[in-house]
C-alpha atoms as a PDB file:
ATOM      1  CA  UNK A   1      55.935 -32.637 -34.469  1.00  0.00           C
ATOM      2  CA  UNK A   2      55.810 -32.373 -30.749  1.00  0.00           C
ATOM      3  CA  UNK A   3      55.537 -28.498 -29.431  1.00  0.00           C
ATOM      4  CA  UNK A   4      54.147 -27.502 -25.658  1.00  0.00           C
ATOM      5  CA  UNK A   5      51.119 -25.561 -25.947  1.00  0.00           C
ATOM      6  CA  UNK A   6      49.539 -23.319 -23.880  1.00  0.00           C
ATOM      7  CA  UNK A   7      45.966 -21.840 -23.100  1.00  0.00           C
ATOM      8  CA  UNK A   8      45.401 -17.816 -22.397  1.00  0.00           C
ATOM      9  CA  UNK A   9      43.090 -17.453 -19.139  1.00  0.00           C
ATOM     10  CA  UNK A  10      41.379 -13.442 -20.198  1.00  0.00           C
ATOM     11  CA  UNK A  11      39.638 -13.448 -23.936  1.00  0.00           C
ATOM     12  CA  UNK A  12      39.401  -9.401 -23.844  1.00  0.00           C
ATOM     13  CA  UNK A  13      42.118  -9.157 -26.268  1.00  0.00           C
ATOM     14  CA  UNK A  14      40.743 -11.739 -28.447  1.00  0.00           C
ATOM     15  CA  UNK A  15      38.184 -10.213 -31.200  1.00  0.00           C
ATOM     16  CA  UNK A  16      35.448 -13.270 -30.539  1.00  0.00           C
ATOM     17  CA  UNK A  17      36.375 -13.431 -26.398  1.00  0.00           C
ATOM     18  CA  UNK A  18      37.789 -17.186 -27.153  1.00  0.00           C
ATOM     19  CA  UNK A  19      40.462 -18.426 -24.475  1.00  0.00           C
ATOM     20  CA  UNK A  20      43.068 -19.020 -27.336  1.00  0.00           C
ATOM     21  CA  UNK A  21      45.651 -22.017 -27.903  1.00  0.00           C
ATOM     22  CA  UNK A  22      49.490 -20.877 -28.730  1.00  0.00           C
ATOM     23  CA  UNK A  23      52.553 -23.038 -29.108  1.00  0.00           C
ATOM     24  CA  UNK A  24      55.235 -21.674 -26.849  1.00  0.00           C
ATOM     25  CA  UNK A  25      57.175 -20.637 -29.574  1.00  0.00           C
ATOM     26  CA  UNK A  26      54.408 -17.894 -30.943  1.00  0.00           C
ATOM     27  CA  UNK A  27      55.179 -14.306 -30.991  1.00  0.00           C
ATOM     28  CA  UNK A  28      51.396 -13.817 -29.553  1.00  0.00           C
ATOM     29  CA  UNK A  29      51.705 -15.909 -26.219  1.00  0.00           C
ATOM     30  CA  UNK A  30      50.125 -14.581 -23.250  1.00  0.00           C
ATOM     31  CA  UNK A  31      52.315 -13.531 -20.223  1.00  0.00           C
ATOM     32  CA  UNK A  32      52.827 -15.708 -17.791  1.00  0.00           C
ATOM     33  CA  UNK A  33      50.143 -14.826 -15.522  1.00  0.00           C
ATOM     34  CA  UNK A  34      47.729 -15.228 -18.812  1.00  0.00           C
ATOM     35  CA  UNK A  35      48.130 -18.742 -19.631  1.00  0.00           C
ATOM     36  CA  UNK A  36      48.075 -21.945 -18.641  1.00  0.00           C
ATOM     37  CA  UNK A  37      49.945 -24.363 -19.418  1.00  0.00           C
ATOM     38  CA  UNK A  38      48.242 -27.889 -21.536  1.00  0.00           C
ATOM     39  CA  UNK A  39      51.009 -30.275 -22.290  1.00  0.00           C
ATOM     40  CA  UNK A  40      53.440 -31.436 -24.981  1.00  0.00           C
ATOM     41  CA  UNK A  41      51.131 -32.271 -27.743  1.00  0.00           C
ATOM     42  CA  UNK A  42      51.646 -33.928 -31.258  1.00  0.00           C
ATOM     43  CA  UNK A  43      49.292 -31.314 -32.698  1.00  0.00           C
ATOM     44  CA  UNK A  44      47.215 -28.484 -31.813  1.00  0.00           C
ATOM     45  CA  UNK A  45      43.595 -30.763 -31.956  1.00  0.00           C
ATOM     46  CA  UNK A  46      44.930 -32.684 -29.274  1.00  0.00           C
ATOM     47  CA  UNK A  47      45.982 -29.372 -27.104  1.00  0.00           C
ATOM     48  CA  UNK A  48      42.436 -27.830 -27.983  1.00  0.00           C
ATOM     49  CA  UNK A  49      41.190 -31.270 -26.263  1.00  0.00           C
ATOM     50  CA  UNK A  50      42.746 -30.291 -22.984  1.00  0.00           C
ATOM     51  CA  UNK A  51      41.896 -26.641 -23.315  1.00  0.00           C
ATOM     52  CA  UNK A  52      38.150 -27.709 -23.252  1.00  0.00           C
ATOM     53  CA  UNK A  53      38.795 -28.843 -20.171  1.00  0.00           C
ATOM     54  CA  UNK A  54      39.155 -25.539 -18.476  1.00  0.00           C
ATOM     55  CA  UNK A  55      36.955 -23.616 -21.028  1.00  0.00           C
ATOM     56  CA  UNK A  56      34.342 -24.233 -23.711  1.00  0.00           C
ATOM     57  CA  UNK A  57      35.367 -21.150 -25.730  1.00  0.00           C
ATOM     58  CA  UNK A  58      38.589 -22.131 -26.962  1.00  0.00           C
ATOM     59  CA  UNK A  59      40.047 -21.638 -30.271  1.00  0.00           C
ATOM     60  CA  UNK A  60      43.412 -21.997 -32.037  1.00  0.00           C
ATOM     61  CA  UNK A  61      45.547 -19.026 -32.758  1.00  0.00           C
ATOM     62  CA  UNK A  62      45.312 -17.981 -36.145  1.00  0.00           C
ATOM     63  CA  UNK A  63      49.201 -17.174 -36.182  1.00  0.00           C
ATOM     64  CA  UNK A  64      50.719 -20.324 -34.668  1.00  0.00           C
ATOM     65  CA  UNK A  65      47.785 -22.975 -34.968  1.00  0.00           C
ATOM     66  CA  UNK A  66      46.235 -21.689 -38.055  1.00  0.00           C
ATOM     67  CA  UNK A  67      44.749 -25.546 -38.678  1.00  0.00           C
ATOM     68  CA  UNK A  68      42.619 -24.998 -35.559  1.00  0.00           C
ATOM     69  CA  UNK A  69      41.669 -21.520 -35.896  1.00  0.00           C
ATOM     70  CA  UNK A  70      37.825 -21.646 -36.593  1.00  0.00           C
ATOM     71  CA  UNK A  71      37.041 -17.673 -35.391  1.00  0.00           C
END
């Protein structure tokens, strides 16, 4: 299932300082001014592809992409 996903740009609230991935639909996604935004992705692999882009900390949230959460 297709969801937009997003990246969050400060890892200071994050335990292990990872820029996180959320679906736009988690209770956890960043503020606006926090994120930025990846695409419209079949799953949350292909979204942590994009995030690498920007970062090479990434990781998926363990609430809303708890198949790509590694940390």
């Amino acid at each position: 299932m297709f969801h937009h996903y997003y990246v969050n740009k400060l890892t200071s609230g994050n335990p292990n300082f990872n820029h996180e991935v959320h679906k736009s639909s988690c209770y956890y996604l960043p503020s606006e001014y926090n994120r930025i935004y990846l695409g419209y992705f079949n799953s949350c692999a292909e979204a942590m592809q994009r995030a690498k882009a920007y970062y090479s900390n990434v990781d998926g949230c363990a609430v809303c992409c708890p198949e790509c959460h590694r940390q």
